[in-house]
Protein backbone atom coordinates (compact mmCIF):
# COMPACT_ATOMS: atom_id res chain seq x y z
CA UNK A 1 -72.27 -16.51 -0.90
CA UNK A 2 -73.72 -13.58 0.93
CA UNK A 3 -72.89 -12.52 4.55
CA UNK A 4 -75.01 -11.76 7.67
CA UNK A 5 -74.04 -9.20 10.01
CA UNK A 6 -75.56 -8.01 13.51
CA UNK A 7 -74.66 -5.00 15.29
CA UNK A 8 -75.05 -4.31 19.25
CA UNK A 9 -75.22 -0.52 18.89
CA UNK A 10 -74.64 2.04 21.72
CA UNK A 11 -77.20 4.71 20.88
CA UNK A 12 -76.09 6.95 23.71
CA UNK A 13 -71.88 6.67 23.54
CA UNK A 14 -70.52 10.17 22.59
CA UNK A 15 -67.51 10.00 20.41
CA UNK A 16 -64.76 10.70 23.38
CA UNK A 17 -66.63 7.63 24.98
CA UNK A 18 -66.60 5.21 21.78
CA UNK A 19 -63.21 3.68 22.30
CA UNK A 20 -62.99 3.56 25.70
CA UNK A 21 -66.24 1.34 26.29
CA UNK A 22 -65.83 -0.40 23.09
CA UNK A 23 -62.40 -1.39 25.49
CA UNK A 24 -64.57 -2.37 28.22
CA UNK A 25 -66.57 -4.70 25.87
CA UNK A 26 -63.94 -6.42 24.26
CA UNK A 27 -61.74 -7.25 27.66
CA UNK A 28 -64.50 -8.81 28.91
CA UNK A 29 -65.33 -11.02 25.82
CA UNK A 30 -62.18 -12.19 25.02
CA UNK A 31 -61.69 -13.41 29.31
CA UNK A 32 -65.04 -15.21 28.40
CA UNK A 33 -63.49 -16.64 25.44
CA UNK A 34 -66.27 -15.60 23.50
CA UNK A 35 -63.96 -14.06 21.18
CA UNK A 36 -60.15 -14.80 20.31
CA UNK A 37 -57.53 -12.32 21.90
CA UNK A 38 -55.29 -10.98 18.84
CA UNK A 39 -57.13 -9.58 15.98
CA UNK A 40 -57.13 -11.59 12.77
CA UNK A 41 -58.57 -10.63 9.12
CA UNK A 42 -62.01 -12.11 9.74
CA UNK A 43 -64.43 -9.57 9.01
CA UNK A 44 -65.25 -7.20 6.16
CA UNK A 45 -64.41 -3.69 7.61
CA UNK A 46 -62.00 -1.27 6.39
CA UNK A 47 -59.28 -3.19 7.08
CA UNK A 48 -60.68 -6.76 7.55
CA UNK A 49 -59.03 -7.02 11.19
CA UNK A 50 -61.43 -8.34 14.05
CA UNK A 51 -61.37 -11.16 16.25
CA UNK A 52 -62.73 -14.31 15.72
CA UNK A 53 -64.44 -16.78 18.11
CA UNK A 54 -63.31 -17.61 21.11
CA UNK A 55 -63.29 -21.29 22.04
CA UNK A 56 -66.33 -20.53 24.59
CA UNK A 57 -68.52 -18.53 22.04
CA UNK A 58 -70.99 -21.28 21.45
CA UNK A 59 -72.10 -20.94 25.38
CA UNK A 60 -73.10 -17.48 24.20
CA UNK A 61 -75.43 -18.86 21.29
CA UNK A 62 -79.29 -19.63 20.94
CA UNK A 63 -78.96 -23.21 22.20
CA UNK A 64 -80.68 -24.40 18.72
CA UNK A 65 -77.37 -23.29 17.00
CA UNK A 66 -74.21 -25.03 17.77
CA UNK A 67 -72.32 -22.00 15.79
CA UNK A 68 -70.12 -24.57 13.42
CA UNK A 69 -71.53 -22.96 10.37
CA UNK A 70 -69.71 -19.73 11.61
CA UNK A 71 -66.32 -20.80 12.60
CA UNK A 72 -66.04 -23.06 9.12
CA UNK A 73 -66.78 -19.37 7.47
CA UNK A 74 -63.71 -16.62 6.88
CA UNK A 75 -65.75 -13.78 7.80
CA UNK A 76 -66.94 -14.46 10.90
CA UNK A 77 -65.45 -12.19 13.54
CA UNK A 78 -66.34 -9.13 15.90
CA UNK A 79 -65.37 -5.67 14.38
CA UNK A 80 -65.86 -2.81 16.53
CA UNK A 81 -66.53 0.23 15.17
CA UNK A 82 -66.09 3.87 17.07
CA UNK A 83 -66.70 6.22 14.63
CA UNK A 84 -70.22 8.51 13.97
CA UNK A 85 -72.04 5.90 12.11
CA UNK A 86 -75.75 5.17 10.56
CA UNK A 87 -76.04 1.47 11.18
CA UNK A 88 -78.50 -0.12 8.88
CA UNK A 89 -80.16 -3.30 7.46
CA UNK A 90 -80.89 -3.60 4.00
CA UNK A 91 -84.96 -4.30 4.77
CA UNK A 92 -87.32 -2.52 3.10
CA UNK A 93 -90.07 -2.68 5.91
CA UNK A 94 -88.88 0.17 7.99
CA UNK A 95 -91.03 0.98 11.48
CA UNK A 96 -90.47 3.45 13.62
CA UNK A 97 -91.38 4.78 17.22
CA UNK A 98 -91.02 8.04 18.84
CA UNK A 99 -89.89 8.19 21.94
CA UNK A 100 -93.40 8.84 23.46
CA UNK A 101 -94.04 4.92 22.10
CA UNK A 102 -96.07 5.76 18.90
CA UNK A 103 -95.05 3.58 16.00
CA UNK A 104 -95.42 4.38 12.43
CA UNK A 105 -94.09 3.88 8.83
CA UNK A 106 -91.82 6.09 8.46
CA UNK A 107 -92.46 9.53 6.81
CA UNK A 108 -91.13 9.80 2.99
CA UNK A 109 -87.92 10.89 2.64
CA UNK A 110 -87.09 10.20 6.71
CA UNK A 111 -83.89 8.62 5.40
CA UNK A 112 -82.09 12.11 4.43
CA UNK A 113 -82.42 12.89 7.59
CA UNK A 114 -80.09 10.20 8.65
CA UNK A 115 -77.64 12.17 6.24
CA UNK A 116 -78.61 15.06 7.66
CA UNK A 117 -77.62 13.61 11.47
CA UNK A 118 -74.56 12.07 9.91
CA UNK A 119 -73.18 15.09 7.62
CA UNK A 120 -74.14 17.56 10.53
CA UNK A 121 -75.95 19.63 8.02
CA UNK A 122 -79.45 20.48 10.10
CA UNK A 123 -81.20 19.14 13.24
CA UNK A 124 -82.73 16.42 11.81
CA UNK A 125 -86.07 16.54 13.23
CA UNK A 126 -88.50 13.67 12.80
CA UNK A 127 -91.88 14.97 14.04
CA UNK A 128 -94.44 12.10 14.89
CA UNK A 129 -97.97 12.07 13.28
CA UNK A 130 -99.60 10.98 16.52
CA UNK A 131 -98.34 13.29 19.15
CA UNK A 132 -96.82 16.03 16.58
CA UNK A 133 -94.25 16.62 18.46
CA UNK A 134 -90.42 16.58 16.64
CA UNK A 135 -87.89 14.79 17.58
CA UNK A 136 -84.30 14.52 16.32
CA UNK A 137 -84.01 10.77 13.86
CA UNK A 138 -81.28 9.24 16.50
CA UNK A 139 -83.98 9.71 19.25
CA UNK A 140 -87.01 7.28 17.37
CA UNK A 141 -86.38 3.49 17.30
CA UNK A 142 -86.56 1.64 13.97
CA UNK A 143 -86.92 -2.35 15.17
CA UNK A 144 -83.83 -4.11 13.90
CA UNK A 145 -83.57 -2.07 11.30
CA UNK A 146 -81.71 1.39 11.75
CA UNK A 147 -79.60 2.82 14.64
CA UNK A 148 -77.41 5.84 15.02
CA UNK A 149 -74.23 6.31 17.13
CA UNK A 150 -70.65 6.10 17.64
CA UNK A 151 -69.94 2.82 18.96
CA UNK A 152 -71.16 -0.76 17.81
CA UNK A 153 -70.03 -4.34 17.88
CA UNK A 154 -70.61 -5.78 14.98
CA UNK A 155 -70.86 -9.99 14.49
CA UNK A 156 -70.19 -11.22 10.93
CA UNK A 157 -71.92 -14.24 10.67
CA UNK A 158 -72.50 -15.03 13.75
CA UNK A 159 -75.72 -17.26 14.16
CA UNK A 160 -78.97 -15.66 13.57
CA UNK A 161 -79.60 -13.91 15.87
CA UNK A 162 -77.34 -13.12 18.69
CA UNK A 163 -78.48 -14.39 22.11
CA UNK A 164 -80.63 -12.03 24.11
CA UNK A 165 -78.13 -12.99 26.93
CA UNK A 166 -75.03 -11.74 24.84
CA UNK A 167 -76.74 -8.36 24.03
CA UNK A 168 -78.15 -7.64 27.58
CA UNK A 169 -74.22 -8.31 28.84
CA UNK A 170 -73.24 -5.87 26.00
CA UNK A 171 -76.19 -3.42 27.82
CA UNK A 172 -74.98 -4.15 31.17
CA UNK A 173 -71.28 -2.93 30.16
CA UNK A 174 -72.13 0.20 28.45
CA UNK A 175 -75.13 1.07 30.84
CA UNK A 176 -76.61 3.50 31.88
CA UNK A 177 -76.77 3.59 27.95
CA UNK A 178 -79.48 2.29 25.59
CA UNK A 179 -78.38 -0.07 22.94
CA UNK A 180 -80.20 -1.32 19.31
CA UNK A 181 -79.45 -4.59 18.10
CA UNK A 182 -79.15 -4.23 13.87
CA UNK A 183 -79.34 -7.44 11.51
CA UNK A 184 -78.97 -7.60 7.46
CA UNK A 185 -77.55 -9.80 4.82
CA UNK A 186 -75.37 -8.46 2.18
């Protein structure tokens, strides 16, 4: 069986800020019970510790999903991750926009410049075919698809997809800060 993840990403959280709103985020879900207090091994991270549902996480949900199919699954908590990180779906139908709004496919080879953001090794300059002007990769959005930062809450099979209420809270807490929301399957 395959598992679906979604991450609320923090594009604008600088490492020294990661852990400290990534606090902020998970003392307020687990007092709304959307997630359990004590960490379990319910996800698929590094170490497999994150915290499961809460007992009020299906008031969080798309009301057409009653999230059962998650909380009969073992992967199925929040894992928060603070670290420099290129969060990605496995979709092959990349878009992208600059940050003046122009969207395009992205250029070939655009995706060594997320190595090139995340190994430090050059600016990693994206320039736009509309306006021509360059812009560094972690400045364009990529839909669902890509995101680039140092702090996001990731969802293991949580219901497709997360409720535009639970991301905007998300928003809210880490604001003024933009945030991406990332889906895939593995």
């Amino acid at each position: 069986m395959s598992n679906f993840f979604q991450v609320v990403v923090d594009r604008d959280a600088s490492e020294p800020q990661a852990v400290f709103l990534a606090d902020r985020v998970l003392e307020w879900l687990k007092v709304e019970q959307i997630v359990e207090a004590t960490p379990t091994a319910c996800v698929l991270g590094l170490d497999d510790m994150g915290y499961a549902p809460g007992c009020q996480m299906e008031n969080w949900l798309d009301p057409r999903d009653d999230g059962q199919d998650t909380r009969r699954m073992k992967v199925n908590g929040l894992e928060l991750i603070t670290k420099k990180t290129v969060f990605w779906s496995v979709s092959t139908d990349y878009k992208a926009e600059c940050p003046h709004g122009h969207a395009h496919t992205p250029p070939e080879g655009w995706l060594a410049l997320a190595g090139e953001w995340f190994d430090a090794t050059g600016p990693a300059l994206m320039e736009c075919p509309t306006c021509h002007d360059s812009f560094s990769v972690t400045e364009w959005t990529f839909g669902h698809s890509f995101a680039f930062g140092y702090l996001g809450f990731q969802f293991w099979n949580w219901p497709p997809y997360l409720s535009q209420r639970l991301v905007d809270e998300v928003a809210r807490l880490v604001a003024p800060h933009r945030v991406a929301l990332v889906y895939s399957k593995l």
